[in-house]
PDB file of N, CA and C in Angstrom:
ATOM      1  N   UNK A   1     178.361 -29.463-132.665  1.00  0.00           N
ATOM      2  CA  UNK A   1     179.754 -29.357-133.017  1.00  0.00           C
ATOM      3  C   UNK A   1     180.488 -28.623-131.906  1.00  0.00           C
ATOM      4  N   UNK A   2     181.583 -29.322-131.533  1.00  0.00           N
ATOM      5  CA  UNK A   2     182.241 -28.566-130.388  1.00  0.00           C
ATOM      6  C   UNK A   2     182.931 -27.021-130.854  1.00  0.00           C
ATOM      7  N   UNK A   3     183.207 -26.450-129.869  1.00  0.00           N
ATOM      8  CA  UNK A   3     183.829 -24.952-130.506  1.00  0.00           C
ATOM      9  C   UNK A   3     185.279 -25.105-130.289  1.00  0.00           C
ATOM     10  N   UNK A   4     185.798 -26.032-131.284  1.00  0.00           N
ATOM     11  CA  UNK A   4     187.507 -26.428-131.374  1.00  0.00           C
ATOM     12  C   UNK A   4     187.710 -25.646-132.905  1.00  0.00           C
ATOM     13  N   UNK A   5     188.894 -24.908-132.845  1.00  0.00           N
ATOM     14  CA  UNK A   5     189.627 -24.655-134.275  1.00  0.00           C
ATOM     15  C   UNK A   5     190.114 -25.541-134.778  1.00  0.00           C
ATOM     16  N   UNK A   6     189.856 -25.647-135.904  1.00  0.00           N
ATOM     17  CA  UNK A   6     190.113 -27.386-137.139  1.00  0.00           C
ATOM     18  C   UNK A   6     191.138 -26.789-137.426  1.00  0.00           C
ATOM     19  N   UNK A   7     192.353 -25.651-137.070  1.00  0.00           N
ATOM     20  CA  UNK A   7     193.416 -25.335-137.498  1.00  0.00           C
ATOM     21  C   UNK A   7     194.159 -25.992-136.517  1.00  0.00           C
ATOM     22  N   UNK A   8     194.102 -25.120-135.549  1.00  0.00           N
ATOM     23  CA  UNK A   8     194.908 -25.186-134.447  1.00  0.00           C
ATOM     24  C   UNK A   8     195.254 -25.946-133.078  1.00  0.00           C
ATOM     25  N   UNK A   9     193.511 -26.210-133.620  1.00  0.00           N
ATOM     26  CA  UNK A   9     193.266 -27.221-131.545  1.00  0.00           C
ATOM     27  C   UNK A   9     192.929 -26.881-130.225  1.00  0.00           C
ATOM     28  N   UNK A  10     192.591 -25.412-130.733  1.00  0.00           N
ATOM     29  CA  UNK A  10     192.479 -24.393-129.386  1.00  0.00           C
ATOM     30  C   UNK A  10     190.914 -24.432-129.129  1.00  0.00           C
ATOM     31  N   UNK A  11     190.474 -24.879-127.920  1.00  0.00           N
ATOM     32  CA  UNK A  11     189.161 -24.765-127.263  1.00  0.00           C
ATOM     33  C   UNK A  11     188.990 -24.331-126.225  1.00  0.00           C
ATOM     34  N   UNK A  12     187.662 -24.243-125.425  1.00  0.00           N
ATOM     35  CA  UNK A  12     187.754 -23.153-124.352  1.00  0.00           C
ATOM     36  C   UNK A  12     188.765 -23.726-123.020  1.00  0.00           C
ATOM     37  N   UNK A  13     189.123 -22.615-122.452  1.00  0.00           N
ATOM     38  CA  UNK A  13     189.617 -23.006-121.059  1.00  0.00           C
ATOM     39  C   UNK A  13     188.648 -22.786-119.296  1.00  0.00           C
ATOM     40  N   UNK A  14     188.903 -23.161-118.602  1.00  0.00           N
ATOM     41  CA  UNK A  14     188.189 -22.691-117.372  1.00  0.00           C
ATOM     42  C   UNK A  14     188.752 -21.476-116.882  1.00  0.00           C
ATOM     43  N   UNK A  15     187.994 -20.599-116.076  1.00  0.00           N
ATOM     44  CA  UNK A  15     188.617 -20.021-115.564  1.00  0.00           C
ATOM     45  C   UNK A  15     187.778 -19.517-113.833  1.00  0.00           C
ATOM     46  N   UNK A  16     187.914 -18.670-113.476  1.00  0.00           N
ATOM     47  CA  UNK A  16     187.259 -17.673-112.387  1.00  0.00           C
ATOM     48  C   UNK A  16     186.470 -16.718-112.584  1.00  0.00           C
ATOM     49  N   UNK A  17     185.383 -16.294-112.305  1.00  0.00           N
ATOM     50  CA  UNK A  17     184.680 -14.947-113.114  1.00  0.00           C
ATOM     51  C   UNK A  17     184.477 -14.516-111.062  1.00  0.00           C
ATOM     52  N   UNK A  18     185.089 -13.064-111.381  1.00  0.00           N
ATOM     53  CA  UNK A  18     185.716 -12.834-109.898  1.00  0.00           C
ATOM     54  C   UNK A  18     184.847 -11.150-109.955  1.00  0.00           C
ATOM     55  N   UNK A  19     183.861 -11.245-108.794  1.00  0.00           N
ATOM     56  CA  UNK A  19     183.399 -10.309-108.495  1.00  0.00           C
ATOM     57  C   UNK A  19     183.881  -9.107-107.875  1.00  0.00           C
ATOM     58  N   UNK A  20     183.198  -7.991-107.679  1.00  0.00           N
ATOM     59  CA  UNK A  20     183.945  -6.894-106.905  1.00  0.00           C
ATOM     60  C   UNK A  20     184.171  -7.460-105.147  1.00  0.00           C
ATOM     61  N   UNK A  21     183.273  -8.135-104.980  1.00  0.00           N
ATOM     62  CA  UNK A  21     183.875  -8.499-103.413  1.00  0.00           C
ATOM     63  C   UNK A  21     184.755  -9.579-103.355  1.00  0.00           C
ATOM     64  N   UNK A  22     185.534 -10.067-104.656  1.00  0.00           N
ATOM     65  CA  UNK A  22     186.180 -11.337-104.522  1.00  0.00           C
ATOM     66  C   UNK A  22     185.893 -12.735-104.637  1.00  0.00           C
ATOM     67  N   UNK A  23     184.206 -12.715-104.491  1.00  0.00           N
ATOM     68  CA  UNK A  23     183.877 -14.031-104.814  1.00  0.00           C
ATOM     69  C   UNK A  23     184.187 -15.189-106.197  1.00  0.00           C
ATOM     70  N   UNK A  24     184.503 -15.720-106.000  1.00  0.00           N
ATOM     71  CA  UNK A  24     184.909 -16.546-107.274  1.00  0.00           C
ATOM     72  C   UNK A  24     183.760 -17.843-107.623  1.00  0.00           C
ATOM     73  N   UNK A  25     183.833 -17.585-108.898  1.00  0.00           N
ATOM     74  CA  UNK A  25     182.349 -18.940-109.265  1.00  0.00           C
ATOM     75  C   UNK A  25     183.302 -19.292-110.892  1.00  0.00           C
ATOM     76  N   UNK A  26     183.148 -20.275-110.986  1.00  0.00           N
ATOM     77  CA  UNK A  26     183.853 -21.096-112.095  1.00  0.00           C
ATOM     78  C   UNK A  26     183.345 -20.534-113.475  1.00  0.00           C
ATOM     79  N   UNK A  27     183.969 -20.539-114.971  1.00  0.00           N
ATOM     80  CA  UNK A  27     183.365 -19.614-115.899  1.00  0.00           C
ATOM     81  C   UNK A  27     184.118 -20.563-116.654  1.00  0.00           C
ATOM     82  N   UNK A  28     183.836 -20.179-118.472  1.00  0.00           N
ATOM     83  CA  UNK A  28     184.400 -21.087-119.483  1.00  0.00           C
ATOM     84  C   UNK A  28     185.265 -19.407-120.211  1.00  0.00           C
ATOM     85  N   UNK A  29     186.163 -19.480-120.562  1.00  0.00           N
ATOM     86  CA  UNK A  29     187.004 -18.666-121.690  1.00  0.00           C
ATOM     87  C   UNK A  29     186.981 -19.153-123.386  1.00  0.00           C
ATOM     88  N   UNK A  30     185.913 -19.018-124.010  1.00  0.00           N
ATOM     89  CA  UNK A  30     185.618 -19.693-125.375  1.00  0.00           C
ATOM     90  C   UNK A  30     186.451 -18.897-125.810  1.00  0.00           C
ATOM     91  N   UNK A  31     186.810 -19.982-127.310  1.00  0.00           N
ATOM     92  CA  UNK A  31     187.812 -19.474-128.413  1.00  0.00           C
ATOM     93  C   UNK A  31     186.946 -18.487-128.940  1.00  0.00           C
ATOM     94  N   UNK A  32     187.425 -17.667-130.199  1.00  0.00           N
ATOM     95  CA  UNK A  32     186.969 -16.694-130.761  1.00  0.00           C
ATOM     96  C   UNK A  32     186.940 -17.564-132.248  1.00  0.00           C
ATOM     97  N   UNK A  33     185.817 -18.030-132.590  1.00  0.00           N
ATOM     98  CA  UNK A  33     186.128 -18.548-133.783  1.00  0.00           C
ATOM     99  C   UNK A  33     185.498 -17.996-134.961  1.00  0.00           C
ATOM    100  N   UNK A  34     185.692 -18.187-136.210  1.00  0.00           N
ATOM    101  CA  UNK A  34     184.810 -17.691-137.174  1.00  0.00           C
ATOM    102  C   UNK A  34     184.910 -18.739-138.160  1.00  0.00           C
ATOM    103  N   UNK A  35     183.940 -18.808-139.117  1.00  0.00           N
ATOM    104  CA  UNK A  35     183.638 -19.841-139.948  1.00  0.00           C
ATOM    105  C   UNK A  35     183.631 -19.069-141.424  1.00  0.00           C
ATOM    106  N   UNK A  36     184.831 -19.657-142.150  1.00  0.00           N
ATOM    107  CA  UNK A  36     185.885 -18.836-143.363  1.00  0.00           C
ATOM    108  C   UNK A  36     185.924 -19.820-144.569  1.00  0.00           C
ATOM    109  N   UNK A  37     185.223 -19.252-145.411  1.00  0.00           N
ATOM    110  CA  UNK A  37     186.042 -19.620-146.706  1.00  0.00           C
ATOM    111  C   UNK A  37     187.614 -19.649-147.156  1.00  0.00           C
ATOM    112  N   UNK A  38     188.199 -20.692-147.670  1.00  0.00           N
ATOM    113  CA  UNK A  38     189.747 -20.477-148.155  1.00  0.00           C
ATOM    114  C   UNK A  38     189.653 -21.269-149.378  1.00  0.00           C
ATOM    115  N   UNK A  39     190.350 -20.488-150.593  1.00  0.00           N
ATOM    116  CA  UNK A  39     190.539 -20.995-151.735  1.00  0.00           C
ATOM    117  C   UNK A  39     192.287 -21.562-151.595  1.00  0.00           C
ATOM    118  N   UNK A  40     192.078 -22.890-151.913  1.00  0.00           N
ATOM    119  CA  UNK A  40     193.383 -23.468-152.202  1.00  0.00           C
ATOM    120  C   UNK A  40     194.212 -23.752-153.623  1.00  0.00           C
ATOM    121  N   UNK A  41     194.773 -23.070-153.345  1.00  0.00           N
ATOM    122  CA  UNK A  41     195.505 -22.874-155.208  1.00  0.00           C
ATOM    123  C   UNK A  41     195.861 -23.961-155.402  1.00  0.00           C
ATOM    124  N   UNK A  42     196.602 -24.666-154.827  1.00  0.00           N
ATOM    125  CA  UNK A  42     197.829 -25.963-155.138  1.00  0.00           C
ATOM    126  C   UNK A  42     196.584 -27.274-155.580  1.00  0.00           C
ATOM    127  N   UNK A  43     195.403 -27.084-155.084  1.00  0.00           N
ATOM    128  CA  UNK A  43     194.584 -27.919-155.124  1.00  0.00           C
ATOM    129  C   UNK A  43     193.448 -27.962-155.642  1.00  0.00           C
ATOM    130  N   UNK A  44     193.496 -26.493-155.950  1.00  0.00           N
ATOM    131  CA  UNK A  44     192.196 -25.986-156.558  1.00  0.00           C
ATOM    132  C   UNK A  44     190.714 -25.825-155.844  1.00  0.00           C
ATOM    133  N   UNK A  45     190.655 -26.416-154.663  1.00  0.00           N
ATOM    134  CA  UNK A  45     189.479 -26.746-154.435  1.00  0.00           C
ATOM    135  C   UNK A  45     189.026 -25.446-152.584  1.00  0.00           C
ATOM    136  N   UNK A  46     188.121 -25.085-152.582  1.00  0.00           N
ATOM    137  CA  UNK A  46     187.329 -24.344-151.664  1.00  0.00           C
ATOM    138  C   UNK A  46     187.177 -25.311-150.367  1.00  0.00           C
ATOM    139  N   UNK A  47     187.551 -24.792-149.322  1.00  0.00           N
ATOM    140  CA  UNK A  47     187.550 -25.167-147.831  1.00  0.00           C
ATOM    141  C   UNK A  47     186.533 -24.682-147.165  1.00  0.00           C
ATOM    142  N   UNK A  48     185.747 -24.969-146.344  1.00  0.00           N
ATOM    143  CA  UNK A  48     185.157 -23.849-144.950  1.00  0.00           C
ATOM    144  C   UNK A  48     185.206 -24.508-143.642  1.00  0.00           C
ATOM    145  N   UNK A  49     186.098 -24.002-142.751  1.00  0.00           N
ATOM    146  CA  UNK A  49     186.765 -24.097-141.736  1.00  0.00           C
ATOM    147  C   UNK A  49     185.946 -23.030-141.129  1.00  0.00           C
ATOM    148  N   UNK A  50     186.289 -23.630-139.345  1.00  0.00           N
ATOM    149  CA  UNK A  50     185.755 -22.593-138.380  1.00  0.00           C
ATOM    150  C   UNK A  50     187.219 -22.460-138.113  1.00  0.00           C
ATOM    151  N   UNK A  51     187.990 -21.319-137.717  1.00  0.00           N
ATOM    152  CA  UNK A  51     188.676 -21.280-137.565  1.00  0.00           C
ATOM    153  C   UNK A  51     189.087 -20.197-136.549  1.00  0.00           C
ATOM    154  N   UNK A  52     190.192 -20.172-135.819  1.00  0.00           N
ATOM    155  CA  UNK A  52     190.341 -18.970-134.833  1.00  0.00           C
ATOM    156  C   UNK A  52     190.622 -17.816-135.121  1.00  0.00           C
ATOM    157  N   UNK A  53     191.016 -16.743-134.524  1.00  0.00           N
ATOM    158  CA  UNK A  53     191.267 -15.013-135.114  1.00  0.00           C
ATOM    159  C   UNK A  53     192.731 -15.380-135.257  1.00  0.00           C
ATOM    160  N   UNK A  54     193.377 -16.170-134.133  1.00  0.00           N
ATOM    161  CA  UNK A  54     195.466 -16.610-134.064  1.00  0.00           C
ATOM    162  C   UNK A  54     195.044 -17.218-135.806  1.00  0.00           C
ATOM    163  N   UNK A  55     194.317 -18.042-135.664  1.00  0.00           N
ATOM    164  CA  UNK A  55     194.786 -19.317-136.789  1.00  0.00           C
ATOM    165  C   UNK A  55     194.556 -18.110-138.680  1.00  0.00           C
ATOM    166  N   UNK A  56     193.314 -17.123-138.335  1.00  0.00           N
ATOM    167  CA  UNK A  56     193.496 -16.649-139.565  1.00  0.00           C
ATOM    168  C   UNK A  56     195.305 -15.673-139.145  1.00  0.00           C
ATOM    169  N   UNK A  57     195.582 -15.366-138.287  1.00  0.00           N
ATOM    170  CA  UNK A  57     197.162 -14.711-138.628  1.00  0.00           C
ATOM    171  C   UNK A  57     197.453 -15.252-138.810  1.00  0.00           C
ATOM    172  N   UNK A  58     197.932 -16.835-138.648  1.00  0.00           N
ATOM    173  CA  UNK A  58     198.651 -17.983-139.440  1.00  0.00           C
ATOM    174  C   UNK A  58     198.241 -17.999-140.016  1.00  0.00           C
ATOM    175  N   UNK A  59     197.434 -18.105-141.043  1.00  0.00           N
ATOM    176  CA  UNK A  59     196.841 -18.234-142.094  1.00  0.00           C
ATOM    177  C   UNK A  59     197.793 -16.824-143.166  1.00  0.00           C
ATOM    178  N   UNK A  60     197.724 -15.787-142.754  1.00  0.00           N
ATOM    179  CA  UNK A  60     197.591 -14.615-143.299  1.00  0.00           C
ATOM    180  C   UNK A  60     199.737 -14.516-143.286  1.00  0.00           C
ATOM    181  N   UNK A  61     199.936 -15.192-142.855  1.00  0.00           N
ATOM    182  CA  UNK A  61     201.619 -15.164-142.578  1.00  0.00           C
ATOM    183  C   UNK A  61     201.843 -16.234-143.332  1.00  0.00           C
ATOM    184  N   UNK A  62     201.070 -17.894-143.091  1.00  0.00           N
ATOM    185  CA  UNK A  62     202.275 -18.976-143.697  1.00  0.00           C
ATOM    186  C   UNK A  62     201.208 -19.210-144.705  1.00  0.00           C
ATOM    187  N   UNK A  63     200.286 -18.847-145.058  1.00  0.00           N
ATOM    188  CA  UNK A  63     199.631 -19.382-146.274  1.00  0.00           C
ATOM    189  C   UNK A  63     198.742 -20.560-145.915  1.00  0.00           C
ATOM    190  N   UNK A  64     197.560 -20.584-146.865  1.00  0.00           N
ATOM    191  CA  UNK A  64     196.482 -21.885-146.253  1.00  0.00           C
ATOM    192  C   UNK A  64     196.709 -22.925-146.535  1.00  0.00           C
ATOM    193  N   UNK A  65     197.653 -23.254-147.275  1.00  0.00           N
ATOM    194  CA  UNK A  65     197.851 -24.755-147.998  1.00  0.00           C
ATOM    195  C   UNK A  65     199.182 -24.558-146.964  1.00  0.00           C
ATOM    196  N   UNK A  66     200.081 -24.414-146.224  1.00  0.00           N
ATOM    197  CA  UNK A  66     200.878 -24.956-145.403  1.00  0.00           C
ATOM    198  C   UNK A  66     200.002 -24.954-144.003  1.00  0.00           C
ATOM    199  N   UNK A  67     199.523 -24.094-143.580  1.00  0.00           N
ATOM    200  CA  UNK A  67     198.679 -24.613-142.635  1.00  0.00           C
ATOM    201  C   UNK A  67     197.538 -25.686-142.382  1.00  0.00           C
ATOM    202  N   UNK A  68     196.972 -25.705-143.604  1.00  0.00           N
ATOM    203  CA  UNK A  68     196.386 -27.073-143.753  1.00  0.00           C
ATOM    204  C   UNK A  68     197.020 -28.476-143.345  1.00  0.00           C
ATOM    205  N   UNK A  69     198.434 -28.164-144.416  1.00  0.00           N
ATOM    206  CA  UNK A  69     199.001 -29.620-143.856  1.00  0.00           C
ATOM    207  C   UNK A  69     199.505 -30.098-142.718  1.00  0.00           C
ATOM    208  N   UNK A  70     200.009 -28.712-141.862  1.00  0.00           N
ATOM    209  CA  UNK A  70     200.363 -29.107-140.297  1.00  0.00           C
ATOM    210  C   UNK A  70     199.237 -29.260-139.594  1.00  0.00           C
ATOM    211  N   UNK A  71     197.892 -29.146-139.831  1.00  0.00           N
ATOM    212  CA  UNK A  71     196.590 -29.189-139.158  1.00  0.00           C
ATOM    213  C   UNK A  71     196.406 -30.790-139.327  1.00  0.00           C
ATOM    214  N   UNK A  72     196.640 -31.389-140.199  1.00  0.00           N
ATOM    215  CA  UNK A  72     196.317 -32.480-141.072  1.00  0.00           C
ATOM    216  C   UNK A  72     197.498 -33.458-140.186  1.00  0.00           C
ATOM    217  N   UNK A  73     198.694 -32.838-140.137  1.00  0.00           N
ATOM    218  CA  UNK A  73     199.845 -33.581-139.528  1.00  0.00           C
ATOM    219  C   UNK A  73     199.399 -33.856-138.187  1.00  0.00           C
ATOM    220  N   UNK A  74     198.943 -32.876-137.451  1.00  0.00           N
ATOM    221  CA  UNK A  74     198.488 -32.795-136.137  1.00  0.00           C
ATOM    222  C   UNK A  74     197.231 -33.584-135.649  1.00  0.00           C
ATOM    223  N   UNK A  75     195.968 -33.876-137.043  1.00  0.00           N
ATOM    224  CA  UNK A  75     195.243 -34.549-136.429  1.00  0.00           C
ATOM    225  C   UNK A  75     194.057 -33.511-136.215  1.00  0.00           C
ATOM    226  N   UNK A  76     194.044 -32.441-136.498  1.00  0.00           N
ATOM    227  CA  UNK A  76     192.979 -31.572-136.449  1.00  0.00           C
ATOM    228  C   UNK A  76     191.925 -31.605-137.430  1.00  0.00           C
ATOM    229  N   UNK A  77     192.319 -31.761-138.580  1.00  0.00           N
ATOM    230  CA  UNK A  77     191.390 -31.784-139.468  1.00  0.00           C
ATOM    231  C   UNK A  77     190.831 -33.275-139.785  1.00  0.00           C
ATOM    232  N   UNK A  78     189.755 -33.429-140.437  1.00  0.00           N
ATOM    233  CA  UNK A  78     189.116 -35.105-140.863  1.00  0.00           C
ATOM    234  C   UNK A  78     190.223 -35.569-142.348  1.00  0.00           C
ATOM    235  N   UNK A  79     190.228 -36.909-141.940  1.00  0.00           N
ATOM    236  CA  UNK A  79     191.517 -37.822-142.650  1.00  0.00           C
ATOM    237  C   UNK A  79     190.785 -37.764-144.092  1.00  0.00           C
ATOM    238  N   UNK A  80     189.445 -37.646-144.017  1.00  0.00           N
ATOM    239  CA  UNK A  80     188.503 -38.163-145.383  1.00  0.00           C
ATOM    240  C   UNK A  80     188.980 -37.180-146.598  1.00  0.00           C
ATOM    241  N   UNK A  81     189.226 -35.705-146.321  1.00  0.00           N
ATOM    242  CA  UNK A  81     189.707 -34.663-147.158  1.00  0.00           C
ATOM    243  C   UNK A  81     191.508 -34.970-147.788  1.00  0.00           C
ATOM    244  N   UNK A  82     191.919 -35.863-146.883  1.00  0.00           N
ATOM    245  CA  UNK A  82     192.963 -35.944-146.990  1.00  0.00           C
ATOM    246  C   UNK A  82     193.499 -36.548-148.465  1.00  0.00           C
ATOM    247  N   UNK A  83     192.724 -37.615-148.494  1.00  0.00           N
ATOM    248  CA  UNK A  83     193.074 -38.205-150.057  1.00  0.00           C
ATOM    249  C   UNK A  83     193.191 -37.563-151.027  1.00  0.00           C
ATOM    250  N   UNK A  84     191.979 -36.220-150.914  1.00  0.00           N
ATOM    251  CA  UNK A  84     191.502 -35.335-152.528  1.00  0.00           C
ATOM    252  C   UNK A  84     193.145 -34.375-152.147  1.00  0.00           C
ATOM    253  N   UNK A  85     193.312 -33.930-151.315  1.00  0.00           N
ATOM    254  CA  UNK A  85     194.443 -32.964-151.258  1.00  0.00           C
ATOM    255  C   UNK A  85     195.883 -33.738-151.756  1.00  0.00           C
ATOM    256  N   UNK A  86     196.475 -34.707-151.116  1.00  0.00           N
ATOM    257  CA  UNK A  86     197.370 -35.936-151.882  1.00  0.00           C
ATOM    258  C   UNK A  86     197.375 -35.982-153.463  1.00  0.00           C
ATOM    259  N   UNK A  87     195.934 -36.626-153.741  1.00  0.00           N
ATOM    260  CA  UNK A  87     196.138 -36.696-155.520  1.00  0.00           C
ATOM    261  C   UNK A  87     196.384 -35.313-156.064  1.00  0.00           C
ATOM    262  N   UNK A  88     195.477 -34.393-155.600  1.00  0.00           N
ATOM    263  CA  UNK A  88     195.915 -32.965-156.678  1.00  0.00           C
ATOM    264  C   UNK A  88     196.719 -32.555-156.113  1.00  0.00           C
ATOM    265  N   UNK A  89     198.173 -32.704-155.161  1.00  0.00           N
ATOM    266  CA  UNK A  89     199.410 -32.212-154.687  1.00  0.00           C
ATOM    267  C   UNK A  89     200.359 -33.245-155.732  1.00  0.00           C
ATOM    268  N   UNK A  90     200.095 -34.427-156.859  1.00  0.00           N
ATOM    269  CA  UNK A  90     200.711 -35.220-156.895  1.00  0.00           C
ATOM    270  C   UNK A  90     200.960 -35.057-158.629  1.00  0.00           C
TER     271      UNK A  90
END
C-alpha cells in the first residue's frame, strides 16, 4: 500500500539530505501518517483510514463526515464505500 492520505492526497516529496560539507544525495520527505478509527454519525457506520496529522486537524475542525465527502469529491477515497454512505445520507 502506498503511503498516500485517503483524506487528503498528500505523499512523500523528494528532497536533498545535505551534509556538513555540503554534499547533496537525493532523500524522500514521507507523510506522517497514522491509521484511525472514525465513527460516522450521519451514517452510522465505522471507517479506518490512514490518514495524515494536517488531515486529523481537518478532521478535528470540519468534522469527519464533511471531510469524507470532499475526499470522495476529490477522488481519494475508493468509489465502492460510496454507495453505503449515499443510501444512509438519503
Amino acid at each position: 500500500m502506498a503511503r498516500v492520505c485517503q483524506l487528503t492526497g498528500k505523499k512523500a516529496v523528494g528532497g536533498n539530505m545535505v551534509s556538513h560539507s555540503n554534499h547533496k544525495t537525493k532523500r524522500a520527505f514521507d507523510v506522517n501518517l497514522q491509521r484511525k478509527r472514525f465513527f460516522v454519525p450521519e451514517t452510522g457506520e465505522w471507517l479506518t483510514l490512514r490518514v495524515s496529522t494536517s488531515a486529523l486537524k481537518n478532521i478535528n475542525k470540519n468534522g469527519i463526515f464533511a471531510c469524507v465527502k470532499s475526499a470522495r469529491e476529490n477522488g481519494f477515497l475508493p468509489k465502492a464505500k460510496v454507495k453505503a454512505a449515499q443510501a444512509a445520507a438519503k
